[in-house]
N, C-alpha and C. Protein backbone atom coordinates (compact mmCIF):
# COMPACT_ATOMS: atom_id res chain seq x y z
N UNK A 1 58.90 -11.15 -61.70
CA UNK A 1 58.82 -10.11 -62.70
C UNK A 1 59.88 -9.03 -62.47
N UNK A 2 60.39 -8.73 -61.48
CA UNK A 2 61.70 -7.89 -60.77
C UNK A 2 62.49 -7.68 -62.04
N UNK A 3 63.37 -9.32 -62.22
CA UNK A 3 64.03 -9.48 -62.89
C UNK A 3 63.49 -9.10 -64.49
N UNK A 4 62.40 -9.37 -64.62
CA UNK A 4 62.08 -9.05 -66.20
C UNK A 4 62.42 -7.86 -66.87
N UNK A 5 62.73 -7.56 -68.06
CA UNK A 5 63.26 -6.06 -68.42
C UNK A 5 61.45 -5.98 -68.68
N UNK A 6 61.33 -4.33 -68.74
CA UNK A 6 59.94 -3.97 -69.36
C UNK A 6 59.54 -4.42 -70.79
N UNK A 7 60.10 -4.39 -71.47
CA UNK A 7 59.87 -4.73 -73.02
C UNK A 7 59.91 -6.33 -72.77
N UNK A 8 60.15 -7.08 -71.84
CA UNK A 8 59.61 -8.65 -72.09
C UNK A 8 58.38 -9.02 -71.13
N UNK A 9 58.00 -7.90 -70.14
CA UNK A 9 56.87 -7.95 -69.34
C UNK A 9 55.82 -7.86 -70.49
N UNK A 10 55.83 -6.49 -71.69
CA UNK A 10 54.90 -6.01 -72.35
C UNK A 10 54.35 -7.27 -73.80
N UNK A 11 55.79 -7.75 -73.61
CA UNK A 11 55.75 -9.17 -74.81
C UNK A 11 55.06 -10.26 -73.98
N UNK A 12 55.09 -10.65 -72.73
CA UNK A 12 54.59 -11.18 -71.73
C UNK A 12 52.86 -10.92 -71.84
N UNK A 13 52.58 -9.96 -71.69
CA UNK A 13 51.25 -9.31 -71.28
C UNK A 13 50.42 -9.99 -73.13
N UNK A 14 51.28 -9.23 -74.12
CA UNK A 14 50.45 -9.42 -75.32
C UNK A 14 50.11 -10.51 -75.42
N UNK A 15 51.34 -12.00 -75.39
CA UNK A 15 50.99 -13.32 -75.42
C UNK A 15 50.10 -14.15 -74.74
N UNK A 16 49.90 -13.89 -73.04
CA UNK A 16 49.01 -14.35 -72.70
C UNK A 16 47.57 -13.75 -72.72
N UNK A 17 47.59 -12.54 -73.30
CA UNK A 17 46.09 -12.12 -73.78
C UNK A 17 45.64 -12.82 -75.22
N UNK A 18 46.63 -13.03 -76.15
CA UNK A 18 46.41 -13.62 -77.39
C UNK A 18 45.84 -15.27 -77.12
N UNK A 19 46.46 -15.65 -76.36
CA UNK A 19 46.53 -17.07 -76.14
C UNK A 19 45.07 -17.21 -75.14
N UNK A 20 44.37 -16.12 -74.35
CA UNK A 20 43.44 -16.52 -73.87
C UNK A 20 42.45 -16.47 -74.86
N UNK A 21 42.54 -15.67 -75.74
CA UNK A 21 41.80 -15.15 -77.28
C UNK A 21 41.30 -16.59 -77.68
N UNK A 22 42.61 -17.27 -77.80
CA UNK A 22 42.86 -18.23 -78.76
C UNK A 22 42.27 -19.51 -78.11
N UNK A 23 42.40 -19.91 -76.38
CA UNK A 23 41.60 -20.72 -75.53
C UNK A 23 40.27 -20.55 -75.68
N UNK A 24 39.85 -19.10 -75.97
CA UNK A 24 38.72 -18.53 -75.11
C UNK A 24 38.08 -18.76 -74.10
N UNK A 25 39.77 -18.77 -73.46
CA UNK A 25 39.56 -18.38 -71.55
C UNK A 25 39.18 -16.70 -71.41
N UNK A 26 37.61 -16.65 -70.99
CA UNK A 26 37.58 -15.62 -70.64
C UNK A 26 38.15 -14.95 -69.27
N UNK A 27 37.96 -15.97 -68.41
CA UNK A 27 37.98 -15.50 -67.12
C UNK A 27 39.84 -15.18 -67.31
N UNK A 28 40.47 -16.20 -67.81
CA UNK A 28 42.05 -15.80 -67.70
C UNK A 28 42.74 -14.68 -68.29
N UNK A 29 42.12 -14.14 -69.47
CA UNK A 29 41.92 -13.65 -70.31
C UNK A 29 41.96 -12.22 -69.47
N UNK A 30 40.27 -11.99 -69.01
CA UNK A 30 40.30 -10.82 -68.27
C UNK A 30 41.12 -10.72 -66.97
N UNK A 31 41.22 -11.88 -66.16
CA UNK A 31 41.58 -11.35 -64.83
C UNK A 31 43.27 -10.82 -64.86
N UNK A 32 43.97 -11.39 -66.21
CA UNK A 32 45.37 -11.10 -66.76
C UNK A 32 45.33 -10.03 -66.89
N UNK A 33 44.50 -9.37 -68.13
CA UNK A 33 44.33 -8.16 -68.81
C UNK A 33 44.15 -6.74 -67.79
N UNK A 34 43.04 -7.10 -66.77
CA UNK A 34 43.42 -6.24 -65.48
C UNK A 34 45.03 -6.03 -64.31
N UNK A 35 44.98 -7.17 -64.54
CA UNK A 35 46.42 -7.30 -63.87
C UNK A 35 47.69 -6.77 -64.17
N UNK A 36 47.48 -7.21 -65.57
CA UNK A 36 48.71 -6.04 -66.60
C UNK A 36 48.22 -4.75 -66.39
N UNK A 37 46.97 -4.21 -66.57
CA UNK A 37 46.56 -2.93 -66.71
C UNK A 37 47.43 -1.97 -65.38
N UNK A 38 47.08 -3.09 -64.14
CA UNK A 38 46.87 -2.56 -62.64
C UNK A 38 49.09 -1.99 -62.18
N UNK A 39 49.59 -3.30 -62.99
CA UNK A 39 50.99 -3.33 -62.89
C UNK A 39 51.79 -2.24 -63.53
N UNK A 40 50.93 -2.47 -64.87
CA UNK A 40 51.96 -1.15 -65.94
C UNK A 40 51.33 -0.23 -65.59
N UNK A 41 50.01 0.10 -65.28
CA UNK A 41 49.60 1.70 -65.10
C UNK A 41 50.55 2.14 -63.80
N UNK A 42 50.72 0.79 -63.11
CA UNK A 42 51.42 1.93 -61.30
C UNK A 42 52.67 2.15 -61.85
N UNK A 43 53.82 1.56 -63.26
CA UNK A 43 54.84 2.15 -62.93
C UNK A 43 55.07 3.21 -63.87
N UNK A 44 53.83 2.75 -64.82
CA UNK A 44 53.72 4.42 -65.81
C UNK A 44 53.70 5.53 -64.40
N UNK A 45 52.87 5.69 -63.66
CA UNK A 45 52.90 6.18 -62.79
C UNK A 45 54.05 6.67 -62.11
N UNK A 46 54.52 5.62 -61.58
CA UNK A 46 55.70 5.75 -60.96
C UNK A 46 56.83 6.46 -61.47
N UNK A 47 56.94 6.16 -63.11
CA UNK A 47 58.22 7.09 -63.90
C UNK A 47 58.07 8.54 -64.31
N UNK A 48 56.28 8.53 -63.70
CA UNK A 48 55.73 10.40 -64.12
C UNK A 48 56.03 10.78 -62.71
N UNK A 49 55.88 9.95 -61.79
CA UNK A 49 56.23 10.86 -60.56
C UNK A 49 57.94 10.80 -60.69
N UNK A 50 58.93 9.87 -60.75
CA UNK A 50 60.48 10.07 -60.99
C UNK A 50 60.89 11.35 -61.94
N UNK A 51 60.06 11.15 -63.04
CA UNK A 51 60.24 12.45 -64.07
C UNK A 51 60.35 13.50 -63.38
N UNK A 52 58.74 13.85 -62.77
CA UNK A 52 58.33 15.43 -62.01
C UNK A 52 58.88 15.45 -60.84
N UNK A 53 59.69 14.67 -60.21
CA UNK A 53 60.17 15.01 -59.20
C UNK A 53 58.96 14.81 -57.40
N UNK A 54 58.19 13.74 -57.82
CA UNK A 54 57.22 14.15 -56.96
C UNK A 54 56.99 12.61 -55.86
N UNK A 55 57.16 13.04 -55.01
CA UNK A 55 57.73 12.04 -53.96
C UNK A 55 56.09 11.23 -52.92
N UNK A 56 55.47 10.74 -53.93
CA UNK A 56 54.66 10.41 -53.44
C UNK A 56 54.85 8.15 -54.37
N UNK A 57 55.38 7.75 -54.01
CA UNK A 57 55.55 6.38 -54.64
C UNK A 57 54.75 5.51 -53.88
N UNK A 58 55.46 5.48 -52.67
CA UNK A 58 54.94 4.67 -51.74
C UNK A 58 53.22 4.12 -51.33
N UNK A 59 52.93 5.80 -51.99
CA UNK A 59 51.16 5.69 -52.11
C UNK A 59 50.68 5.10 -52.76
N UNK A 60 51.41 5.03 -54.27
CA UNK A 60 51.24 4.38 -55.26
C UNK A 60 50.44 3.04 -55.03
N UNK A 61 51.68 2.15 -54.41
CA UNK A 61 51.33 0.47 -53.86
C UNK A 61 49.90 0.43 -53.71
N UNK A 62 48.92 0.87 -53.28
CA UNK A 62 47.96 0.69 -52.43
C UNK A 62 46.52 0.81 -53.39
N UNK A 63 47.17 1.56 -54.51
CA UNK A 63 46.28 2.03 -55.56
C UNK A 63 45.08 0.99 -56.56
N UNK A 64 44.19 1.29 -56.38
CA UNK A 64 42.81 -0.24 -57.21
C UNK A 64 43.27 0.14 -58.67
N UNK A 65 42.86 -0.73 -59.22
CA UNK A 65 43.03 -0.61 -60.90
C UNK A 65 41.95 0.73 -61.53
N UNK A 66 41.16 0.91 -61.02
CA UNK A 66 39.95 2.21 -60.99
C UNK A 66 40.79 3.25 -60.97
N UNK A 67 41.20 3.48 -59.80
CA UNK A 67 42.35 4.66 -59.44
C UNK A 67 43.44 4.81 -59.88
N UNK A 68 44.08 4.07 -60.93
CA UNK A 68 45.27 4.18 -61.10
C UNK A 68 44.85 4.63 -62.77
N UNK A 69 43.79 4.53 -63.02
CA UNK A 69 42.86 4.83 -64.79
C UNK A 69 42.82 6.06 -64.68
N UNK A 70 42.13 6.37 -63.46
CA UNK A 70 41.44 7.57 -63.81
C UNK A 70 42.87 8.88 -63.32
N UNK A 71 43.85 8.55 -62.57
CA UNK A 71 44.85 9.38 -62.33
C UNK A 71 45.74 9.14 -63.48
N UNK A 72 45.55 8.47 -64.27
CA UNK A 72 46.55 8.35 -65.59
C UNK A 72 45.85 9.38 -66.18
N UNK A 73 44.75 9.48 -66.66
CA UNK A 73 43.96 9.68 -67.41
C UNK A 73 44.13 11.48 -67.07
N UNK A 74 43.84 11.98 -65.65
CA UNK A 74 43.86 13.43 -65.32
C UNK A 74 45.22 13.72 -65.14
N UNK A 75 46.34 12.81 -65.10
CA UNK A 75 47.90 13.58 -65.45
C UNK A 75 48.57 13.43 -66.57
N UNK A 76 46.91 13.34 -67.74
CA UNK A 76 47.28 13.13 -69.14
C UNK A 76 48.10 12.45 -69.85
N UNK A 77 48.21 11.21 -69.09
CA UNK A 77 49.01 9.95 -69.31
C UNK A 77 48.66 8.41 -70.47
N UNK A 78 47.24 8.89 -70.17
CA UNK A 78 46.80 8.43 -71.43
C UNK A 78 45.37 9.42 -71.70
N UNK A 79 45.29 8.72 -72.91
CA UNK A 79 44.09 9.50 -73.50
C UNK A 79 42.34 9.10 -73.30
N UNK A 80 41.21 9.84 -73.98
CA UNK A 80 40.25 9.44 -73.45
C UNK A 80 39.96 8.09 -73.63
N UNK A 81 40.19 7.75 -75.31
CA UNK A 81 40.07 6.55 -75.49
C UNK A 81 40.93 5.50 -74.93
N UNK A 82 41.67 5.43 -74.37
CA UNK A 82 42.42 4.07 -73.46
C UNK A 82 41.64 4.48 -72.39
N UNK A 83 40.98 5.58 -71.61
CA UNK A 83 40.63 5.38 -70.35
C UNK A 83 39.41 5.04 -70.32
N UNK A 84 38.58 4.71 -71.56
CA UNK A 84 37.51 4.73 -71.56
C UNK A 84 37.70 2.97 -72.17
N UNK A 85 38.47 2.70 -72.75
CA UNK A 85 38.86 1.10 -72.88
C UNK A 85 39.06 0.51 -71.62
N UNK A 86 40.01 0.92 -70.73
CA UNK A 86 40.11 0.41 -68.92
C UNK A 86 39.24 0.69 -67.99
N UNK A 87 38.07 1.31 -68.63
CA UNK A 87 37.09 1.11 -67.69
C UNK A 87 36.37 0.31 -68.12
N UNK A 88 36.09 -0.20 -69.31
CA UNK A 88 35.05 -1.07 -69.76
C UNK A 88 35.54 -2.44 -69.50
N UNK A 89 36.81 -2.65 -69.73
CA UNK A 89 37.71 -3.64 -69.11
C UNK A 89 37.56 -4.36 -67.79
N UNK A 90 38.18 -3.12 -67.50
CA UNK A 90 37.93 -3.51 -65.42
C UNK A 90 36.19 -3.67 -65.07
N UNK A 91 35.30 -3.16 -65.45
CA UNK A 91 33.87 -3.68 -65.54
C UNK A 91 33.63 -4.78 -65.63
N UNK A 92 34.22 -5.53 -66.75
CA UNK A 92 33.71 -6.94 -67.54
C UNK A 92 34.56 -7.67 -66.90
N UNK A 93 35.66 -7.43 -66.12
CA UNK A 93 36.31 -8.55 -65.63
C UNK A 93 35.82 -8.97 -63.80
N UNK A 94 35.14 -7.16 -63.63
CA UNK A 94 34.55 -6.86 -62.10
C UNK A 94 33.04 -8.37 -62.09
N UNK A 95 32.51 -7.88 -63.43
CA UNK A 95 31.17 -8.92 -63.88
C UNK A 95 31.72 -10.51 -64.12
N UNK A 96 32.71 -10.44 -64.57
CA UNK A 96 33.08 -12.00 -64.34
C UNK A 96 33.57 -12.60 -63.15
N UNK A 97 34.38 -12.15 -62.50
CA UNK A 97 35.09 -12.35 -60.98
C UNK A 97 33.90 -12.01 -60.13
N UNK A 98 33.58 -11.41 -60.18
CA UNK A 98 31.92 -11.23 -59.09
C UNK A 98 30.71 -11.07 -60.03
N UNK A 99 30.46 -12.42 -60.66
CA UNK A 99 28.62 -12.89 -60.96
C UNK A 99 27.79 -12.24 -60.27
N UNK A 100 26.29 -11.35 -60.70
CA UNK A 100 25.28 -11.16 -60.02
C UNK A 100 24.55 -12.68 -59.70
N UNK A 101 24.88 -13.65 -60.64
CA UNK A 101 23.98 -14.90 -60.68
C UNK A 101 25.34 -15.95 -60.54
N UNK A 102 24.80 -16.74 -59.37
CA UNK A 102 26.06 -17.91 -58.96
C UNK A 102 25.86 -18.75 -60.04
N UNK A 103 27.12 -19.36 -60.39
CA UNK A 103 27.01 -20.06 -61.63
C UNK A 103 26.75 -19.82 -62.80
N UNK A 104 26.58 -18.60 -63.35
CA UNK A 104 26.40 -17.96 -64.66
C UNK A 104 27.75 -17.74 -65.37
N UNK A 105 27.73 -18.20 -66.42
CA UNK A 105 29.39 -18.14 -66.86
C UNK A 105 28.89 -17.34 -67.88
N UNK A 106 30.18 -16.89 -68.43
CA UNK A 106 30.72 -15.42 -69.13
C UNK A 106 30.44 -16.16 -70.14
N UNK A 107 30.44 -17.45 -70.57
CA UNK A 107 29.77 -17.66 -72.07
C UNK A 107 28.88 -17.57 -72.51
N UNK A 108 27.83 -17.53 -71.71
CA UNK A 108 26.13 -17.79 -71.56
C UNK A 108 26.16 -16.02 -71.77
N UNK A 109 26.49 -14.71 -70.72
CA UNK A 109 26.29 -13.66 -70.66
C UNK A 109 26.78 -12.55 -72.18
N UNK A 110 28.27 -13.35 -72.59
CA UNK A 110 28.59 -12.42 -73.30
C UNK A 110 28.89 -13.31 -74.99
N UNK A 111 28.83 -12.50 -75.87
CA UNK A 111 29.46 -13.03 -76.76
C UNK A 111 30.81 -13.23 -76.97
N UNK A 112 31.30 -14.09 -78.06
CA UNK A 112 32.55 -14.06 -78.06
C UNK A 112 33.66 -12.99 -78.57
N UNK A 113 32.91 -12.29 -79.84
CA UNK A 113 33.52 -11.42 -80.21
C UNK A 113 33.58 -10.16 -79.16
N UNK A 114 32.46 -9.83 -78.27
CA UNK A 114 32.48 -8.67 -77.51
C UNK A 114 33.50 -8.95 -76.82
N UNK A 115 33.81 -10.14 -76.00
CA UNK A 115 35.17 -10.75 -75.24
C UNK A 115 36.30 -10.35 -76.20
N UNK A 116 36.19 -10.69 -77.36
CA UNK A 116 37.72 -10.92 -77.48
C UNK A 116 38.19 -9.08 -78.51
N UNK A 117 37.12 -9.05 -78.71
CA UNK A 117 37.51 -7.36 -78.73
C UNK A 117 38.20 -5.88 -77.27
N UNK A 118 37.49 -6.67 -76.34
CA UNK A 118 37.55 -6.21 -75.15
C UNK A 118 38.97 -6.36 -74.83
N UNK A 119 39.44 -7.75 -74.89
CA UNK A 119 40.82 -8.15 -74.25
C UNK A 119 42.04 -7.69 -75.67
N UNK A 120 41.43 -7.16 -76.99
CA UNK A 120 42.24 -6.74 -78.05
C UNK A 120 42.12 -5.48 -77.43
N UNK A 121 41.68 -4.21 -76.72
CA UNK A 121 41.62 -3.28 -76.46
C UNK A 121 42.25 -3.15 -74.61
N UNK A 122 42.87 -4.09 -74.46
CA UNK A 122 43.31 -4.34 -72.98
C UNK A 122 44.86 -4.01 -73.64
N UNK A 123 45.30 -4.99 -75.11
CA UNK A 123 46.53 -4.81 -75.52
C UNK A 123 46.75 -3.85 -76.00
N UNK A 124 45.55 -2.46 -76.85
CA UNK A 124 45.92 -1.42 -77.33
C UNK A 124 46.62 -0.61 -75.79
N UNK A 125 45.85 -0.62 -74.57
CA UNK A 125 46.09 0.00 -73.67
C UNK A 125 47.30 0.20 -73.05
N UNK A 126 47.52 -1.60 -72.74
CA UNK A 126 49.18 -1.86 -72.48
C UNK A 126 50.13 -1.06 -73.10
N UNK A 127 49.45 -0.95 -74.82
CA UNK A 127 50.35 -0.72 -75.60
C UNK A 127 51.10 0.98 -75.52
N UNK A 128 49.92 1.73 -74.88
CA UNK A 128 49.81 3.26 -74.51
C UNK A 128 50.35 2.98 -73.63
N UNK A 129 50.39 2.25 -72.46
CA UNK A 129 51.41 2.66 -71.56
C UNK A 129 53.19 2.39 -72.18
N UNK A 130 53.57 1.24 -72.73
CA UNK A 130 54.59 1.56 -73.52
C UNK A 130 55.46 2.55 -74.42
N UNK A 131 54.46 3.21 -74.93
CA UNK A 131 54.41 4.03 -76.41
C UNK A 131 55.05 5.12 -74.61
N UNK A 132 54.19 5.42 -73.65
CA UNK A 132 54.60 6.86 -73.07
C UNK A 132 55.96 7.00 -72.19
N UNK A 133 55.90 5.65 -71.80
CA UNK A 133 57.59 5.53 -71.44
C UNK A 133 58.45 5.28 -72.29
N UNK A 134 58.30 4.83 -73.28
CA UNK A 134 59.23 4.55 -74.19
C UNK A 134 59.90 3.53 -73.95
N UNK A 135 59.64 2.69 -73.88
CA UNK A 135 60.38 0.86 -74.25
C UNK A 135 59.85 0.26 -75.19
């Protein structure tokens, strides 16, 4: 991904969320949708600390997808509604990747539309981190 420019990571991110839509791979679906979340939120991050001048990066790395929401969110990086979309997100993907019940699949628990609304609101999010850097 080094090599990728940002604007083909973000074309990257939309397609394989569409396409899990379209499988209805949930599990790929979400564990992607966090993953993008976890990647673009650290370098939204990263270009507010380059902006402000604030020399804390390195900390960055180490950061959970939880923590990197809710510090977007209090250096007004995104708004309530995306932070309140990435938490419901990172929840449903926390509930699929770690089952209370072994062997219970995400088809049996959830509907489909609640899934695939969820992972359409993973791409509005992405999409806020784009819109604030500007690519």
């Amino acid at each position: 991904m080094e090599n990728e420019s940002f604007k083909s990571v973000y074309e990257r991110a939309f397609r394989e969320i569409d396409a899990a839509i379209e499988k209805e791979d949930w599990f790929l679906g979400f564990a992607n949708s966090v993953s993008y979340l976890e990647h673009l939120g650290y370098w939204l991050l990263r270009w507010y600390c380059i902006k402000e001048n604030i020399e804390i990066k390195k900390r960055l790395k180490n950061l959970k997808v939880s923590t990197i929401a809710l510090t977007l969110y209090l250096l007004k990086l995104i708004d309530t509604d995306t932070f309140t979309k990435m938490n419901t997100i990172i929840k449903e993907r926390n509930k699929l990747i770690h089952p209370i019940e072994p062997g219970l699949s995400y088809r049996r628990q959830k509907e489909k539309e609640k899934a695939i609304k969820l992972l359409k609101d993973a791409k509005h999010c992405i999409a806020k981190f784009k819109e604030k850097i500007g690519h």
